[in-house]
Protein backbone atom coordinates (compact mmCIF):
# COMPACT_ATOMS: atom_id res chain seq x y z
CA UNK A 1 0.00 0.00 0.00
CA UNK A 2 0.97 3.74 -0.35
CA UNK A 3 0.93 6.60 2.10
CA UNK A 4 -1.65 8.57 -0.62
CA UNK A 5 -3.56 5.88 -1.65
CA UNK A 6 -5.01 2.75 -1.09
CA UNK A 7 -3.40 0.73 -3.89
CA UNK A 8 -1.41 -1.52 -4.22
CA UNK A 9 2.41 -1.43 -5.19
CA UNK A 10 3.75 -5.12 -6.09
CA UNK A 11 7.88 -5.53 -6.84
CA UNK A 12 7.32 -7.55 -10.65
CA UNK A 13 11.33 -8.24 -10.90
CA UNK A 14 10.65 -11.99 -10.30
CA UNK A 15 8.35 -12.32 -13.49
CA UNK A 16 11.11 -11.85 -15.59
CA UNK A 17 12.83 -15.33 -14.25
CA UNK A 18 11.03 -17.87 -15.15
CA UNK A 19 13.39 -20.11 -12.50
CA UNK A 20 12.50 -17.66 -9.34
CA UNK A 21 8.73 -19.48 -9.12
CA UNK A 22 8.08 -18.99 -5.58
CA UNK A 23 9.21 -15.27 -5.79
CA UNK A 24 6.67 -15.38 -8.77
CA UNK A 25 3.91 -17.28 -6.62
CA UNK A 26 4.28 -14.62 -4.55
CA UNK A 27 3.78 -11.93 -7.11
CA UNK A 28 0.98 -13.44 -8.45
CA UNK A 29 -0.73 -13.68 -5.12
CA UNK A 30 -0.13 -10.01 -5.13
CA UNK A 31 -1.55 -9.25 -7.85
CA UNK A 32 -4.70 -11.39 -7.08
CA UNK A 33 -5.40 -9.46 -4.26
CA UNK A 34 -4.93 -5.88 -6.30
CA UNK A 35 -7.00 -6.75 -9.06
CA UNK A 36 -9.76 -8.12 -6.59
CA UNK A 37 -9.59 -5.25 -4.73
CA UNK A 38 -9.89 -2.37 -7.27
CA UNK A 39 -7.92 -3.52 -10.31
CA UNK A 40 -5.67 -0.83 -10.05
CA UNK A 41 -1.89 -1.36 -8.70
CA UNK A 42 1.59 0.51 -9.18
CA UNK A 43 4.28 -1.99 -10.23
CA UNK A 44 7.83 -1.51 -9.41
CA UNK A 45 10.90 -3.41 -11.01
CA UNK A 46 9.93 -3.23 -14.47
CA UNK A 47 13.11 -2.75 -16.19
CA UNK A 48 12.09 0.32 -17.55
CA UNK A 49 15.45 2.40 -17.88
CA UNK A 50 15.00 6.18 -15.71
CA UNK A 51 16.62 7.77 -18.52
CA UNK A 52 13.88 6.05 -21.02
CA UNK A 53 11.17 7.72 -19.19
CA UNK A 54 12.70 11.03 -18.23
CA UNK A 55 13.64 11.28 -22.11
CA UNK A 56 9.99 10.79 -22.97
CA UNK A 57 9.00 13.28 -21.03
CA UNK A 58 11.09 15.94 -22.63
CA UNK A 59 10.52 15.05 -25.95
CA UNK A 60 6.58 14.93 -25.47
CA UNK A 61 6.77 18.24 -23.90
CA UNK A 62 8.41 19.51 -26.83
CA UNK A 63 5.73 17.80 -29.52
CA UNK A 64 2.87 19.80 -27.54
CA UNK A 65 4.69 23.01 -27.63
CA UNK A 66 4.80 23.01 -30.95
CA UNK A 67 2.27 25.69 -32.69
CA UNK A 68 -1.12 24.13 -33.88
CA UNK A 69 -0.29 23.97 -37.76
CA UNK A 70 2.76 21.86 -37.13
CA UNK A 71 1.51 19.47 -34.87
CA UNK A 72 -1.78 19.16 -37.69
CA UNK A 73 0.65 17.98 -39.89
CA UNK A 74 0.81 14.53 -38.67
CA UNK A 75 -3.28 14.88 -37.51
CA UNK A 76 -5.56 11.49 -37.19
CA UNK A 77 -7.43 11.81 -40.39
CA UNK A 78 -3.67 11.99 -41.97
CA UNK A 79 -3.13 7.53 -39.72
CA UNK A 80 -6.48 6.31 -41.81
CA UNK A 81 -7.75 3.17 -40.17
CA UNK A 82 -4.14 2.88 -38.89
CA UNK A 83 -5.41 5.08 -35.73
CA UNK A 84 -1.95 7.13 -35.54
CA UNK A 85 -1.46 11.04 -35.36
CA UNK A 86 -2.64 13.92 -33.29
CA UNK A 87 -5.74 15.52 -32.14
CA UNK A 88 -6.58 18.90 -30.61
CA UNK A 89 -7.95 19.42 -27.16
CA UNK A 90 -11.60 19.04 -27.08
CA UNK A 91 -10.71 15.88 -30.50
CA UNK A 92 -11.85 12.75 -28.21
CA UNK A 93 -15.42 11.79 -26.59
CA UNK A 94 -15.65 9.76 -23.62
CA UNK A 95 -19.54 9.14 -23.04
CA UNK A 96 -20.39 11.29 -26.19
CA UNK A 97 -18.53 14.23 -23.65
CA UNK A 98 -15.39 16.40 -25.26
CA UNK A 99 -12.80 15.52 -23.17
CA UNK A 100 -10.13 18.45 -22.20
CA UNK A 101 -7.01 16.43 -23.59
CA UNK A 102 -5.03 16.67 -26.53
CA UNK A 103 -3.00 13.72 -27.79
CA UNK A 104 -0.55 11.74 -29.53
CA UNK A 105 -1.94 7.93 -30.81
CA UNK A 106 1.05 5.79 -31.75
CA UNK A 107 1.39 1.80 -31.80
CA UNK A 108 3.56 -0.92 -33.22
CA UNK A 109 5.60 0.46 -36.18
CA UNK A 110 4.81 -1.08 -39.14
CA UNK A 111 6.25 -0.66 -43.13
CA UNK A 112 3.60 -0.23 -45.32
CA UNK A 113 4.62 -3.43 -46.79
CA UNK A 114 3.76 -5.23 -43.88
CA UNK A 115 1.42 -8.11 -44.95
CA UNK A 116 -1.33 -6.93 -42.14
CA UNK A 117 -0.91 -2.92 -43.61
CA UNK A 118 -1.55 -4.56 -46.90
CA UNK A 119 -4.21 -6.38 -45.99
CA UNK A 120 -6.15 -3.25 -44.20
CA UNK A 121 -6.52 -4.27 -40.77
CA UNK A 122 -7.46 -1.92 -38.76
CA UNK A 123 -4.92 -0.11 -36.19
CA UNK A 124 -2.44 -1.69 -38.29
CA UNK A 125 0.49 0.21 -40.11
CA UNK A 126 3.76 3.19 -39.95
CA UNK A 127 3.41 6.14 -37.04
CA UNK A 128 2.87 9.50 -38.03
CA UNK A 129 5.92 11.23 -36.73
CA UNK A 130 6.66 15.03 -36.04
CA UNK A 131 9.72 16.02 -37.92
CA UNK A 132 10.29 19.16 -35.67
CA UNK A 133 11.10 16.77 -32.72
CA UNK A 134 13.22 13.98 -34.66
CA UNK A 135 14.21 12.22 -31.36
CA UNK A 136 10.41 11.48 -30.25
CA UNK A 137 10.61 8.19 -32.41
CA UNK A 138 13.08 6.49 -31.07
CA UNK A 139 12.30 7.55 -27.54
CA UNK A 140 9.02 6.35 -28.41
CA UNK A 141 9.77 3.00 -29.59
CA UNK A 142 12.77 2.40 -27.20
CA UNK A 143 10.14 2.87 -24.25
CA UNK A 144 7.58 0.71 -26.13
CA UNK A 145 9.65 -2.26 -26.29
CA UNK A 146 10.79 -2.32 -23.07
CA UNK A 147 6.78 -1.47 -21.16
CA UNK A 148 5.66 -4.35 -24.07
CA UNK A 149 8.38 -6.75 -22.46
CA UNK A 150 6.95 -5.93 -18.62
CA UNK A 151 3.45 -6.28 -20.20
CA UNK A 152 4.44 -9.65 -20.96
CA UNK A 153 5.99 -10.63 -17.87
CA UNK A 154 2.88 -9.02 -16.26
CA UNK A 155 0.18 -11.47 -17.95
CA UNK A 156 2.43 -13.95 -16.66
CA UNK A 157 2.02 -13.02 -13.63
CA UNK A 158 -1.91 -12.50 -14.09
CA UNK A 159 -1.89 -16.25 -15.67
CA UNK A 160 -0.07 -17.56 -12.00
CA UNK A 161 -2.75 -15.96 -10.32
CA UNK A 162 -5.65 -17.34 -11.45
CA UNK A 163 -4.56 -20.76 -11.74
CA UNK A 164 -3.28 -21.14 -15.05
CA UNK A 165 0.16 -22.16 -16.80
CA UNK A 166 2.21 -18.84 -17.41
CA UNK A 167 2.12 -19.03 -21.02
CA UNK A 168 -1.76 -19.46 -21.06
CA UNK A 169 -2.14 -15.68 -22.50
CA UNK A 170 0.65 -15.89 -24.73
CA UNK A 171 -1.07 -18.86 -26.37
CA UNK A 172 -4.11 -18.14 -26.52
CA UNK A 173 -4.06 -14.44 -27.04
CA UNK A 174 -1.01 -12.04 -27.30
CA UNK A 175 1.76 -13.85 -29.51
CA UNK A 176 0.59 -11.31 -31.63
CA UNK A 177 -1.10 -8.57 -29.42
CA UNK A 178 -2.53 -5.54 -30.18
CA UNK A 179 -0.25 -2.50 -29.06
CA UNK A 180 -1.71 1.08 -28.97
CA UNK A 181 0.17 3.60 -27.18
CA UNK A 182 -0.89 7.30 -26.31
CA UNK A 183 0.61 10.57 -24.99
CA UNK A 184 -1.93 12.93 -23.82
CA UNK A 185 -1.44 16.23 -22.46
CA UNK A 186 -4.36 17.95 -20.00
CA UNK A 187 -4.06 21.57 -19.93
CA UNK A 188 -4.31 23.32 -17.15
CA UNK A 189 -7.91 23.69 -16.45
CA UNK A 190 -9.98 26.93 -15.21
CA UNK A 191 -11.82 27.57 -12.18
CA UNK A 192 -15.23 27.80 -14.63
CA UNK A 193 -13.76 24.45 -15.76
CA UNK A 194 -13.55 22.41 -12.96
CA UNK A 195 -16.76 24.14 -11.48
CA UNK A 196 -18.19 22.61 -13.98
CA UNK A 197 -16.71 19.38 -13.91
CA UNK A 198 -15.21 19.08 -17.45
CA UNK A 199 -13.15 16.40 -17.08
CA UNK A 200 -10.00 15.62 -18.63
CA UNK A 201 -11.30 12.14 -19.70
CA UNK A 202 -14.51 11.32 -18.31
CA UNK A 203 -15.10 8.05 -16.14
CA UNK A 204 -14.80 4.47 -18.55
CA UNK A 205 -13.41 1.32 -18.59
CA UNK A 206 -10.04 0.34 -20.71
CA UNK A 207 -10.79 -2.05 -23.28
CA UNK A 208 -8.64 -5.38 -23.49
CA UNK A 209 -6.51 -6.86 -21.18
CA UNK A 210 -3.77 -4.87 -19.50
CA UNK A 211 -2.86 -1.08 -19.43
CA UNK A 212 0.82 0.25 -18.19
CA UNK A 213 0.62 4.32 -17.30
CA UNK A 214 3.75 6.17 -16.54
CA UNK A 215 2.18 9.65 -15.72
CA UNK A 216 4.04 13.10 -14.54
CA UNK A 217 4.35 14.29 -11.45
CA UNK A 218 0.97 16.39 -11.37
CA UNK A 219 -1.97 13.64 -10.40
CA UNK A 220 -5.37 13.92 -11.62
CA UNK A 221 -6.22 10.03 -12.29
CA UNK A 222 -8.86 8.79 -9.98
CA UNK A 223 -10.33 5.13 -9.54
CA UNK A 224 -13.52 4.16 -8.51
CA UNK A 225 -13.90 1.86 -5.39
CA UNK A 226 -16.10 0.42 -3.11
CA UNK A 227 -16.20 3.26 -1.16
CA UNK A 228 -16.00 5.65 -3.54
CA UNK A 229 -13.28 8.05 -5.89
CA UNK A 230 -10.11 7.47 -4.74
CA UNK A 231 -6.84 9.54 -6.06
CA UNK A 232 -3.65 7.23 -7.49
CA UNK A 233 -1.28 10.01 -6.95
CA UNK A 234 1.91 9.27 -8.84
CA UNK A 235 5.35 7.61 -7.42
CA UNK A 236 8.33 8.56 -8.90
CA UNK A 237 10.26 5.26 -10.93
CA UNK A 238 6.60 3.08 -10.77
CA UNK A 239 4.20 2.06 -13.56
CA UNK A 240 -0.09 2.36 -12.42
CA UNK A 241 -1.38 -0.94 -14.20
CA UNK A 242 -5.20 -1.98 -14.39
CA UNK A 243 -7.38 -4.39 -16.20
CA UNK A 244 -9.19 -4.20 -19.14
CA UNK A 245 -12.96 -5.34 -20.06
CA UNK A 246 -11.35 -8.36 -21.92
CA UNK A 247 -10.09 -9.59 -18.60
CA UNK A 248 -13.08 -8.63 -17.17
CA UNK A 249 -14.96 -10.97 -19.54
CA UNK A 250 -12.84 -14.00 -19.21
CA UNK A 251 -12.36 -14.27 -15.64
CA UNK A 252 -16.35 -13.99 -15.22
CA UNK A 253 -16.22 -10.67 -13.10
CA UNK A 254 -13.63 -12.49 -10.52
CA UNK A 255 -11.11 -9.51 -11.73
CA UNK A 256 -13.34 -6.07 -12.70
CA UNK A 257 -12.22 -3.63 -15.17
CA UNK A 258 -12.33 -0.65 -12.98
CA UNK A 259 -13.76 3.09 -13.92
CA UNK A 260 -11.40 5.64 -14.08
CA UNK A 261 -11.09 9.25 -14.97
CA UNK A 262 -8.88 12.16 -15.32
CA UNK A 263 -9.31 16.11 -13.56
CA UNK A 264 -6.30 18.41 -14.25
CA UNK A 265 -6.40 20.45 -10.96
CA UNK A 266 -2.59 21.16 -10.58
CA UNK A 267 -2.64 24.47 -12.32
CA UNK A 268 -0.07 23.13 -15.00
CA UNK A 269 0.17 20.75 -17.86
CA UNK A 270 0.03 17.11 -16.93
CA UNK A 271 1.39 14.27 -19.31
CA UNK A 272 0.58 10.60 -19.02
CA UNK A 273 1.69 7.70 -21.27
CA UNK A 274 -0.61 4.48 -21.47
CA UNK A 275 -0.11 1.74 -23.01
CA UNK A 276 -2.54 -1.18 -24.00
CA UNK A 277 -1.17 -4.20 -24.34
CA UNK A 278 -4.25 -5.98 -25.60
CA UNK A 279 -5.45 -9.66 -27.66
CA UNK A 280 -4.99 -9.77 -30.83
CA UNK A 281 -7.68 -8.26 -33.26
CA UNK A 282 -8.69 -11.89 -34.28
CA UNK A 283 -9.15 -13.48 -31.00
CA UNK A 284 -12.55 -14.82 -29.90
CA UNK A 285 -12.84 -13.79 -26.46
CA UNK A 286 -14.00 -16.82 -24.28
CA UNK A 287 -14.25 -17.39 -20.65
CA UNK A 288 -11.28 -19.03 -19.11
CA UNK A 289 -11.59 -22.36 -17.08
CA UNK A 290 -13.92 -22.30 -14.03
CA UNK A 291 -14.86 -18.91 -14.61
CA UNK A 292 -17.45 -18.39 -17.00
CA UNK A 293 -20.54 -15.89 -16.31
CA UNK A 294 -24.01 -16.53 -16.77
CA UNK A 295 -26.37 -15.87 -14.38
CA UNK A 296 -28.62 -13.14 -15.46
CA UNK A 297 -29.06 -11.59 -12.14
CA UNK A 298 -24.89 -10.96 -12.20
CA UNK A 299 -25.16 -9.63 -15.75
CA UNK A 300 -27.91 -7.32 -14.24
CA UNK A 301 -25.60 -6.29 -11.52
CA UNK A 302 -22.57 -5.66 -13.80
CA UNK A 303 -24.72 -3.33 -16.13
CA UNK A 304 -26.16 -1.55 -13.24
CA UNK A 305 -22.07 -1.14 -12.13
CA UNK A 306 -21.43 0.32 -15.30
CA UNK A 307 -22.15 4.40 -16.23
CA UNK A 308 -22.91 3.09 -19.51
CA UNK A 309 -25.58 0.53 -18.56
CA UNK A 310 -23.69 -2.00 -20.74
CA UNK A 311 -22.67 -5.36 -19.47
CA UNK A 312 -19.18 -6.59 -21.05
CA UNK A 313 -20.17 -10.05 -19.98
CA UNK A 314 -23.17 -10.11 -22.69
CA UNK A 315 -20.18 -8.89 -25.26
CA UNK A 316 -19.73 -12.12 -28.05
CA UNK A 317 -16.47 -12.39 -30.90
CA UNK A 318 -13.23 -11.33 -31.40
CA UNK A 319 -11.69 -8.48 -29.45
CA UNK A 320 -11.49 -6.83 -33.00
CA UNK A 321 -15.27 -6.44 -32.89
CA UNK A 322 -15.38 -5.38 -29.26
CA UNK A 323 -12.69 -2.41 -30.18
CA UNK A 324 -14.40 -1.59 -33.23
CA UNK A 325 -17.41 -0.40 -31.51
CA UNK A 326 -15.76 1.49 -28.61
CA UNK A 327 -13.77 3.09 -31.56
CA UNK A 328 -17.07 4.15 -32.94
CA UNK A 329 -17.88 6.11 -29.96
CA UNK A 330 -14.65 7.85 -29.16
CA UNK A 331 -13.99 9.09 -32.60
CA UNK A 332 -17.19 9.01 -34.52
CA UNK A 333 -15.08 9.73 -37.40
CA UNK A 334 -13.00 7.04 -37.99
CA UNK A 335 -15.17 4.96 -36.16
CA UNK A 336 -17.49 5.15 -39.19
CA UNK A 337 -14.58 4.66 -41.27
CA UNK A 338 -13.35 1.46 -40.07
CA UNK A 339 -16.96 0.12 -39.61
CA UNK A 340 -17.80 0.49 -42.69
CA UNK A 341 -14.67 -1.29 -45.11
């Protein structure tokens, strides 16, 4: 636990040796408890090089502060289906509600010729890049590969602790994940703005599996609990991680994909950097051993849970599908775009 908050903060190290298992039993017992708690935790010991993250900071800072027309040169309409480039504060709905962000969508770097660019799957294909701030791509990527590896050893972990064989999501799911990474700024916000509670991102679920945040050192990111809002201040060196609906779905409930939502009241910028390390596109999402859900009177809890009176346990297909739709709703847009190839 933390001094400022009530989550959890588990040491991951011992994921990344296979060999160290009750170090990893441990860990997994850890996390057990965190995601049946609120699904939230911070995670030190990811292997994450300081220098990686302070790097990213600097070099995102310098992408914002870029004037509008340059940083509309690589905009979202500019990605296609890909889902790359940048949008303007006010770009992305949450709930059908402007949210008071603007940000930066990114995810695996792909050649054109790649055969699933070729092909024209969706969030598929190259990054739209800023040439004014040449060194954001390999920041970018160098930090990507090393929060994908801890994403891995992560589901590992999440695999130990509910019974299964470490590899079980690897198998079955994320040999070839999906990967979408963001950098958001929220702007300092006004009084009139937080009077009237315009949120940086309104509250929501994340979609898939498992999300890794590094965020600054302002705060803003609250989680909803049993006993209410609760702040998940940030810790210097630590990674906030939380479940997704897809987890949600498989494990029956038994882990919850927990609302969350951003409000800016620092009085200065605030930068956060999630990444979703999610199934891949094609994957029919099924509920693992022992823990399937089908009582309607749970399903009628879960929707009545929700802010969006919509039960992810009534969801049926391939996590493709499932993102498709939420796509629809966050940026009409494209949504319409990719929905209707």
């Amino acid at each position: 636990m933390t001094s400022g908050s009530p989550l959890h903060v588990i040491d991951m190290e011992p994921l990344f040796d296979a060999n160290a298992k009750s170090a990893r039993r441990l860990v997994a017992d850890a996390i057990e408890a965190a995601c049946r708690s609120t699904g939230f935790f911070y995670v030190t010991g990811h292997r994450i090089p300081a220098q990686t993250l302070e790097q990213l900071d600097v070099a995102s800072r310098r992408f914002f502060a870029l004037p509008t027309e340059d940083k509309a040169a690589i905009a979202m309409a500019k990605g296609g289906i890909a889902w790359r480039g940048w949008f303007p504060v006010g770009g992305e709905l949450t709930s059908g509600q402007a949210d008071l962000k603007e940000g930066l969508y990114l995810g695996l770097e792909l050649p054109r010729d790649d055969k699933r660019v070729v092909a024209g799957l969706p969030f598929h294909g190259p990054n739209l890049w800023p040439r004014q701030v040449p060194e954001l791509r390999d920041v970018v990527l160098g930090y990507m590969t090393a929060t994908i590896a801890a994403a891995r050893a992560l589901m590992a972990g999440v695999a130990l602790s509910l019974g299964l064989d470490d590899g079980y999501f690897e198998q079955f799911y994320t040999a070839d994940p999906t990967v979408l990474f963001r950098i958001f700024r929220y702007p300092a916000t006004t009084e009139t703005e937080q009077a009237s509670e315009q949120w940086g991102v309104g509250e929501h679920t994340d979609y898939g599996l498992l999300t890794l945040l590094l965020q600054d050192e302002r705060g803003g990111l609250q989680v909803r609990s049993g006993d209410g809002w609760i702040e998940a201040p940030p810790i210097p060196g630590t990674l906030i991680c939380n479940i997704g609906d897809m987890l949600d779905r498989m494990t029956g409930g038994w882990y919850r994909s927990t609302p969350h939502r951003v409000n800016n009241t620092s009085g200065l910028d605030r930068l956060s950097f999630p990444l979703f390390f999610d199934p891949n596109l094609a994957a029919a999402i099924r509920p693992l051993p022992q823990h399937a859900l089908s009582d309607p009177d749970l399903i009628a809890a879960d929707r009545r849970h929700r802010w969006d009176d919509a039960s992810v346990h009534m969801f049926e297909g391939s996590y493709g599908d499932y993102l498709m739709r939420k796509v629809a709703k966050v940026f009409p847009e494209l949504g319409a775009r990719v929905l209707l190839r």
